[in-house]
Protein backbone atom coordinates (compact mmCIF):
# COMPACT_ATOMS: atom_id res chain seq x y z
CA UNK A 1 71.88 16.33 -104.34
CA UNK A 2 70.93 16.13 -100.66
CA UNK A 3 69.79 19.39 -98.61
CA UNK A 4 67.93 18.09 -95.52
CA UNK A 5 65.77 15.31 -94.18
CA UNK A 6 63.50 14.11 -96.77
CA UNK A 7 64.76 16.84 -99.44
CA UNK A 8 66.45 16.36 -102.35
CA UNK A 9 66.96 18.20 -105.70
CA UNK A 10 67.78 17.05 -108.80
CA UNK A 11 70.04 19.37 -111.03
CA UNK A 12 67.69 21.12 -112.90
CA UNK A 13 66.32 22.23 -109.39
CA UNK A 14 69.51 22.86 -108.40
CA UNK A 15 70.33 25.04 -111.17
CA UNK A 16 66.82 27.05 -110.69
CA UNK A 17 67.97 27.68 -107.10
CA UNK A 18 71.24 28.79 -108.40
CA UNK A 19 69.90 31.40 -110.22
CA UNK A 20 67.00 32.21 -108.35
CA UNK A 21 69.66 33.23 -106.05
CA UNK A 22 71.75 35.29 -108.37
CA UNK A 23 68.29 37.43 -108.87
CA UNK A 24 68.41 37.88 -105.12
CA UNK A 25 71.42 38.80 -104.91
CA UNK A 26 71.04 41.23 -108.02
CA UNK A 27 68.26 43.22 -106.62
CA UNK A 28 69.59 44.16 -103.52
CA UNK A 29 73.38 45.01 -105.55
CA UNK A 30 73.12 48.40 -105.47
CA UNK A 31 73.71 49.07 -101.94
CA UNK A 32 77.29 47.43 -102.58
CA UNK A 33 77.98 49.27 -105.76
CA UNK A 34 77.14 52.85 -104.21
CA UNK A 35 79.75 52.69 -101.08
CA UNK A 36 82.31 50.55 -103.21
CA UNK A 37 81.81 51.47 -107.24
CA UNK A 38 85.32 49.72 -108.20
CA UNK A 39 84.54 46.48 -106.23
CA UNK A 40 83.25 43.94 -108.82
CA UNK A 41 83.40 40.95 -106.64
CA UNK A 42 79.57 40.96 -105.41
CA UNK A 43 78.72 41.17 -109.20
CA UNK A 44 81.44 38.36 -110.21
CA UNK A 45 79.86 36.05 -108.10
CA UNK A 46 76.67 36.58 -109.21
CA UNK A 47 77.62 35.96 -112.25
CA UNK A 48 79.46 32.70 -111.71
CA UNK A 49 76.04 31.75 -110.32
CA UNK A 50 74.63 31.50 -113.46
CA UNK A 51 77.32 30.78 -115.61
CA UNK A 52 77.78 27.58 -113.45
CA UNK A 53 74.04 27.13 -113.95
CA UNK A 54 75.15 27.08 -117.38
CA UNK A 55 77.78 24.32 -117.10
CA UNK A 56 80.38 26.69 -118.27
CA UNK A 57 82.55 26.86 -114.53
CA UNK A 58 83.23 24.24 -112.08
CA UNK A 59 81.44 24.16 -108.62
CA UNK A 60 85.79 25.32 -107.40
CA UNK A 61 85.74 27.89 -109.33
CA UNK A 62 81.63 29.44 -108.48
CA UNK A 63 83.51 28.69 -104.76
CA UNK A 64 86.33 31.14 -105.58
CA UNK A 65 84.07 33.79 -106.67
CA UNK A 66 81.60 33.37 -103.28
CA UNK A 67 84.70 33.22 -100.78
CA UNK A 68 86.12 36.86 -102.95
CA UNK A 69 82.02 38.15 -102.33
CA UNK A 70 82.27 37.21 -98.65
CA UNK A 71 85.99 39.04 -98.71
CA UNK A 72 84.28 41.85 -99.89
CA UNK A 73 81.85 41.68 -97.65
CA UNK A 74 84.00 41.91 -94.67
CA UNK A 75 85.45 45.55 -96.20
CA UNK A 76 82.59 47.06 -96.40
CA UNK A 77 81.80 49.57 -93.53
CA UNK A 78 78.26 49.78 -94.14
CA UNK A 79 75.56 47.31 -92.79
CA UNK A 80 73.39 46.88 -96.07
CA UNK A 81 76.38 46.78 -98.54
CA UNK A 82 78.32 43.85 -96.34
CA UNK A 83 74.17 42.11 -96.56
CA UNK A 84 74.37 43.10 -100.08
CA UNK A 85 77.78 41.47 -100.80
CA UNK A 86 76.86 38.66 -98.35
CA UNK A 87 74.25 37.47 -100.23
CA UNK A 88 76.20 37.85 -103.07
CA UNK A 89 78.17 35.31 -102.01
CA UNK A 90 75.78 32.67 -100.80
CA UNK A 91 74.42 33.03 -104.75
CA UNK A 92 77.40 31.76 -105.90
CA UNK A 93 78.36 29.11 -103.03
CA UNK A 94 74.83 27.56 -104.20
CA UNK A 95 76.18 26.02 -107.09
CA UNK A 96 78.26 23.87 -104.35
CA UNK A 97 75.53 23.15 -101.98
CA UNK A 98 71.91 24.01 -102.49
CA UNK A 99 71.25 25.25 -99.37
CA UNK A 100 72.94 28.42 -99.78
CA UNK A 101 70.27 30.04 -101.84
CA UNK A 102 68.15 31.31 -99.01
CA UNK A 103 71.12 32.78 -97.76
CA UNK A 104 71.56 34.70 -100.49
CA UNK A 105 67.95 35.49 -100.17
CA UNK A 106 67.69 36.40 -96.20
CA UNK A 107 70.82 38.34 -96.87
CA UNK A 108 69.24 40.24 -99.34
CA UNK A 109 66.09 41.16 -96.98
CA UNK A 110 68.94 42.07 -94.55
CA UNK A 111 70.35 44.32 -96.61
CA UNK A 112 66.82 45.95 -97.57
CA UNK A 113 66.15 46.52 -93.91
CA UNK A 114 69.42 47.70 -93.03
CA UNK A 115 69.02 50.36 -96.13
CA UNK A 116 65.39 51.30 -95.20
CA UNK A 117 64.97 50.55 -91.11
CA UNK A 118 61.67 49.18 -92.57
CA UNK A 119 59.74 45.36 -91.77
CA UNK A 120 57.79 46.76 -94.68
CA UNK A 121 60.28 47.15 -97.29
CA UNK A 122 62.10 43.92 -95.88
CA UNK A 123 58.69 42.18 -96.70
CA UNK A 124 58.23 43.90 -99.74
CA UNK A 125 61.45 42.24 -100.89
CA UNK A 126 60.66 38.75 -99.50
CA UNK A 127 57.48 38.89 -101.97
CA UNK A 128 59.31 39.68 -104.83
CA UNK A 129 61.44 36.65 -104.31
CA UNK A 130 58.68 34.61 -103.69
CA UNK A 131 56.75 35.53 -107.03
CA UNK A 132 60.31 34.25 -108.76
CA UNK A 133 61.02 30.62 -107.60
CA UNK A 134 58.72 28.29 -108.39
CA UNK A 135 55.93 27.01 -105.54
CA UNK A 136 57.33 23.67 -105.31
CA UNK A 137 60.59 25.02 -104.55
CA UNK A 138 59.15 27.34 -101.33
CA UNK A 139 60.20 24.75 -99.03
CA UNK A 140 63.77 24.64 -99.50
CA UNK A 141 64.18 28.55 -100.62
CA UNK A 142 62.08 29.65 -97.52
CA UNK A 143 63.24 27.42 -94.72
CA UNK A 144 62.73 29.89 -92.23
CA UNK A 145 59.24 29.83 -92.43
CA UNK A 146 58.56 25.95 -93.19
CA UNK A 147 59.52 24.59 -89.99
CA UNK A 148 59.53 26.38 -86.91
CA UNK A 149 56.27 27.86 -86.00
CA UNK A 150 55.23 25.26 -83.36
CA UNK A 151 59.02 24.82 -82.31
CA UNK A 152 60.12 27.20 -79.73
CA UNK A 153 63.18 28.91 -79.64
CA UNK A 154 63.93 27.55 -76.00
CA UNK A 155 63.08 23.98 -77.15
CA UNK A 156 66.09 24.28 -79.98
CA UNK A 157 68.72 25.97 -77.30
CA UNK A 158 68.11 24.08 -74.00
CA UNK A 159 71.17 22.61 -74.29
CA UNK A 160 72.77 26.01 -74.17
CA UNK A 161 76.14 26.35 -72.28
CA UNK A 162 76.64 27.25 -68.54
CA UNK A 163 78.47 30.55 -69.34
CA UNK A 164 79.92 30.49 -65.72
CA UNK A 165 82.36 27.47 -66.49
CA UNK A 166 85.20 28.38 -67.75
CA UNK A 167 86.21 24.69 -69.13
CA UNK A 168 83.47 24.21 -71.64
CA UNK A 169 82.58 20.33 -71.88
CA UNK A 170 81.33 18.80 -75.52
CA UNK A 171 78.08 17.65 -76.30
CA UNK A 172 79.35 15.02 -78.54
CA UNK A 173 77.30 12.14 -78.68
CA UNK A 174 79.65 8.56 -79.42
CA UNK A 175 77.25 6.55 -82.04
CA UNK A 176 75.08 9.16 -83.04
CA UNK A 177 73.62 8.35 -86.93
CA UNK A 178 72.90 11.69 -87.60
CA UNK A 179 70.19 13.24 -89.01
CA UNK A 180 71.94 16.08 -90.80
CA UNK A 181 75.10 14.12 -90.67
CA UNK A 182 78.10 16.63 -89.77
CA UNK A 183 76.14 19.59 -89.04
CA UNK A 184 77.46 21.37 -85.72
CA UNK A 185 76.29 24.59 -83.86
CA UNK A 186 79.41 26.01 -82.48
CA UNK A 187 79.98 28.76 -79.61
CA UNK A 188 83.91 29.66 -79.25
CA UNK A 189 84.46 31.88 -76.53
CA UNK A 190 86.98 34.36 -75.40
CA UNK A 191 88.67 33.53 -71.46
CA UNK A 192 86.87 35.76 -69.00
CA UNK A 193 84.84 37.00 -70.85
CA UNK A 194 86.25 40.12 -72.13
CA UNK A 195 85.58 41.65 -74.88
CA UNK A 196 87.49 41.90 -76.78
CA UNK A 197 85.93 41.73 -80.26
CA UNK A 198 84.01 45.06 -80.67
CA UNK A 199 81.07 46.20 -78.82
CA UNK A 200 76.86 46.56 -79.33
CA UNK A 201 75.10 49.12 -80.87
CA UNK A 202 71.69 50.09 -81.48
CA UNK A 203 71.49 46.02 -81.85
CA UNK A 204 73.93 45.76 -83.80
CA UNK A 205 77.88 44.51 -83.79
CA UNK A 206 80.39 46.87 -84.34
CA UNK A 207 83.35 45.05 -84.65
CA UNK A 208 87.18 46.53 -83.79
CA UNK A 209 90.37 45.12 -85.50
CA UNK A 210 90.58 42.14 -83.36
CA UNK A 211 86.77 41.27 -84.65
CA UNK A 212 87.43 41.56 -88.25
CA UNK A 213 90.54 39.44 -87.60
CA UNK A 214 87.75 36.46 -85.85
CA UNK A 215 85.82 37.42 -88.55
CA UNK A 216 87.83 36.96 -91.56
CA UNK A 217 89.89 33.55 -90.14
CA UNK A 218 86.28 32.16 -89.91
CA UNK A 219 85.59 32.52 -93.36
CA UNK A 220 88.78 31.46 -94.42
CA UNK A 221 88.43 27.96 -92.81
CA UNK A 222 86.72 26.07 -95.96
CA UNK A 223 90.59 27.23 -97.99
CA UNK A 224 92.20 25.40 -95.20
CA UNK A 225 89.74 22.54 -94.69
CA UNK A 226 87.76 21.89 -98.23
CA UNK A 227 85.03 19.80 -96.64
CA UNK A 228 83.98 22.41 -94.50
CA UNK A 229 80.97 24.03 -94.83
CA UNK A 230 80.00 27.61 -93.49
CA UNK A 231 76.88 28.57 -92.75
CA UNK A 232 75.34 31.39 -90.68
CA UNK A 233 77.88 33.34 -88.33
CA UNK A 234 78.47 36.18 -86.10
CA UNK A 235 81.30 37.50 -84.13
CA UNK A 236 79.92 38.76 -80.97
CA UNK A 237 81.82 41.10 -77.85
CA UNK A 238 83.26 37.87 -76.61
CA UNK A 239 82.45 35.16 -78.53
CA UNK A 240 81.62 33.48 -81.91
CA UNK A 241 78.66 32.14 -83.21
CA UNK A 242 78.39 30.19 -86.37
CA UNK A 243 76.96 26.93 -87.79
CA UNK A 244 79.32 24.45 -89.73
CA UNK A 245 79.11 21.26 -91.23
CA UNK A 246 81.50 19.20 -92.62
CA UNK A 247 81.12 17.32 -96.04
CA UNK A 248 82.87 14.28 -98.12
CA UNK A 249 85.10 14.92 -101.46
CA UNK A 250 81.72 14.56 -102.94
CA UNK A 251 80.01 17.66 -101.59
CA UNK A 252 77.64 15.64 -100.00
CA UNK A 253 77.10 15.48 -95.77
CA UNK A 254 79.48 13.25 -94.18
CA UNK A 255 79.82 11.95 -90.30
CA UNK A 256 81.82 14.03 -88.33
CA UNK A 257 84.91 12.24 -86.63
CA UNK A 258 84.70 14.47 -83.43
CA UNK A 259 86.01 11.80 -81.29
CA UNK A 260 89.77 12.39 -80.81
CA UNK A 261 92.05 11.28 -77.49
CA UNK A 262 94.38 13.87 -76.25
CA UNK A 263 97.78 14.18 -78.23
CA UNK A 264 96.02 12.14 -80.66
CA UNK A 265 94.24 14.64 -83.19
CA UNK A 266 92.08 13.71 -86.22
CA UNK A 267 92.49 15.27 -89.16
CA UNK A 268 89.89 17.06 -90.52
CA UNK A 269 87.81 16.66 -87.35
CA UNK A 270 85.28 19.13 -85.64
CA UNK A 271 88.01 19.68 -82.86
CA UNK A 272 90.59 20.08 -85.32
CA UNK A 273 89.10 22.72 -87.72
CA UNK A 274 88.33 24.44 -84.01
CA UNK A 275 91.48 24.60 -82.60
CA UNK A 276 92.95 25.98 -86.27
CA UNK A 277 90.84 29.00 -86.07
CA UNK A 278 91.73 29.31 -82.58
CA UNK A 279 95.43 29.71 -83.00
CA UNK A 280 95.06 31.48 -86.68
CA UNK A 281 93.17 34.37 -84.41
CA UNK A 282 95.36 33.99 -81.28
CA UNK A 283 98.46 34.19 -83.46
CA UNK A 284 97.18 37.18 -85.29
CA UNK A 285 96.09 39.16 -82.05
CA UNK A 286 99.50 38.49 -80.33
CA UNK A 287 101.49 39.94 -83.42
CA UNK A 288 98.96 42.45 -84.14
CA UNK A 289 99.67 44.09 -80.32
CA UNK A 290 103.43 42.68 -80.02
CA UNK A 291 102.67 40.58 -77.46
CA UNK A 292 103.56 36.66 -77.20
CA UNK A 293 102.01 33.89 -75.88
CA UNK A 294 99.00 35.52 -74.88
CA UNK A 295 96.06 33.09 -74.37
CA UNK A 296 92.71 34.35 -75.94
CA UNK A 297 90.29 32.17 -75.78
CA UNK A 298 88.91 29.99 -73.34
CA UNK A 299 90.39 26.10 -73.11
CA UNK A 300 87.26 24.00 -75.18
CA UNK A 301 84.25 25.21 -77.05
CA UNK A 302 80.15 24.72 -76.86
CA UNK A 303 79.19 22.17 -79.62
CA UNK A 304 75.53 20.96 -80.31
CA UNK A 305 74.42 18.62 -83.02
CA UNK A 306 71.86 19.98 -85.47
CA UNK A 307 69.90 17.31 -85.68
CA UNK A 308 66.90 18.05 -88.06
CA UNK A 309 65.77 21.17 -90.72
CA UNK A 310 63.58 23.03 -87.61
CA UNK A 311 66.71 23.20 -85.70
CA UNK A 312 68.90 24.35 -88.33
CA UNK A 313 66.64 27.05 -89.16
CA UNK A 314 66.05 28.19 -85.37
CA UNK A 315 69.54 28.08 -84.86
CA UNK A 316 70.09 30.57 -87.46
CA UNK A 317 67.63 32.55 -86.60
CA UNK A 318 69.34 32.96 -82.88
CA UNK A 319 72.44 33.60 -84.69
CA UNK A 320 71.26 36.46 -86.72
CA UNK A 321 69.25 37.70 -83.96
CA UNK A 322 72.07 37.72 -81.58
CA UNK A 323 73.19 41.39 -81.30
CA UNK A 324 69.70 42.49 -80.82
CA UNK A 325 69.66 40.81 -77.52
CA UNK A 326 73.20 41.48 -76.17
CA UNK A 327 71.71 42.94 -73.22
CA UNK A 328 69.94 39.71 -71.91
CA UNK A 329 72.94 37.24 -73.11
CA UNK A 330 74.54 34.80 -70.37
CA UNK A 331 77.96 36.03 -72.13
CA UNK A 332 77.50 40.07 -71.50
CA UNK A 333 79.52 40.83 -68.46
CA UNK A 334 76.90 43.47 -67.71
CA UNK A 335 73.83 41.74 -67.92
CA UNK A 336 71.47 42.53 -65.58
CA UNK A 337 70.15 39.64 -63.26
CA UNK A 338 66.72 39.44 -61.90
């Protein structure tokens, strides 16, 4: 099974990740289980981590149980129980692609640091993973660390937007043989910039009803469009975040067919899966606040090809990092300029 340039595992790997994962997830389970006791959906997916490591559950149904951890996720009010549940779910959506394990891991730090407000403790907890996977394996389970320390974060985002346009032109490039084929950094953003998702605080996002509803059509695209791939995300005051790729029947990285002509739409495209989560939030604002026809979002969409494992793993790093700097982003309305 392919996870990156130059890295492959074979299934025994791919089963140590699996559960490697589920002991992630495990140790950091209790911050879900003491704000939500009756909630077994964390600790179901866990489980169908290792019982697909097993061979006794399909990759669909290990995929069931991550999607109902990531649901769970999204109800819980408290930052380290959502990390908690999070990574959770990432244990179980390894069993469909690899490179969900150190999601399940950096969740799990998340949810450490969120409990403790503590680097310590959060590196405490990234030891005790790292004693339990074996050294060979460091690569792919700590990607954050393998790739970008002479890579700057500038270098990754140069192509960043022009937040002043309001028509947002693609970065598609016609041709391109990709080198993570089908793996897309997307920015969605609301029209004129208002914010209308939930504001900042103390770093982080608080998100209002109009968030959640961003929030939870986002993780509901891969039950709409199976070859879809989710990986890291945030909804932000006035825009979204989030890194997707899109995959073959096979589970395995396919080229993306962004190119479409106008009344012309491919299915299954980039564009496509876009402009579904688009209207799926647009509709459910409008009926939400009785309104109709209002227009949320701004016309196109920010799109940059991931083209290699340091950019992936910068690019999720600015993602995560993202509501800690709200107050120097291009998109905050009351940023100050020098």
């Amino acid at each position: 099974m392919a996870v990156g340039k130059g890295k492959r595992v074979n299934k025994r790997d791919h089963k140590l990740l699996a559960l490697w994962a589920a002991d992630c997830a495990e140790h950091v389970l209790a911050y879900f289980q003491e704000k939500h006791p009756q909630d077994d959906r964390p600790r179901n997916a866990i489980e169908a981590a290792r019982t697909w490591s097993r061979g006794e559950i399909t990759i669909s149904e290990a995929r069931t149980a991550a999607l109902a951890a990531h649901a769970a996720a999204r109800g819980a009010d408290d930052a380290a129980a959502c990390a908690a549940a999070r990574s959770a779910g990432h244990a179980a959506a390894t069993a469909h692609v690899a490179t969900h394990a150190p999601h399940a891991a950096a969740y799990a730090v998340k949810a450490v640091n969120a409990a403790t407000y503590g680097a310590a403790s959060a590196a405490k907890e990234r030891e005790w993973q790292r004693r339990r996977v074996p050294e060979y394996l460091w690569p792919i389970a700590f990607p954050y660390q393998a790739d970008t320390e002479n890579k700057s974060e500038q270098e990754i985002m140069s192509t960043r937007h022009d937040s002043d346009k309001h028509h947002r032109h693609s970065l598609r490039l016609q041709g391109y043989d990709y080198t993570r084929e089908g793996a897309y950094f997307v920015t969605v953003c609301i029209r004129d910039r208002a914010c209308l998702f939930g504001d900042i605080s103390d770093g982080k996002m608080i998100l209002n009803d109009a968030g959640r509803m961003a929030e939870k059509h986002w993780h509901d695209i891969p039950a709409h469009f199976p070859h879809i791939e989710l990986d890291e995300f945030v909804v932000m005051p006035n825009h979204v975040h989030g890194i997707i790729a899109l995959h073959d029947g096979r589970g395995t990285a396919c080229r993306a067919p962004t190119e479409e002509r106008f009344g012309k739409p491919v299915a299954g495209s980039l564009p496509t899966v876009i402009r579904s989560f688009k209207s799926a939030v647009t509709k459910c604002y409008n009926a939400s606040n009785n309104v109709l026809g209002y227009r949320i979002w701004q016309r196109n969409y920010y799109e940059h090809i991931i083209r290699d494992d340091a950019s992936l793993n910068l690019i999720r790093r600015y993602i995560m990092e993202n509501p800690s700097r709200w107050a120097e982003d291009e998109e905050n309305p009351a940023r100050s300029v020098p």
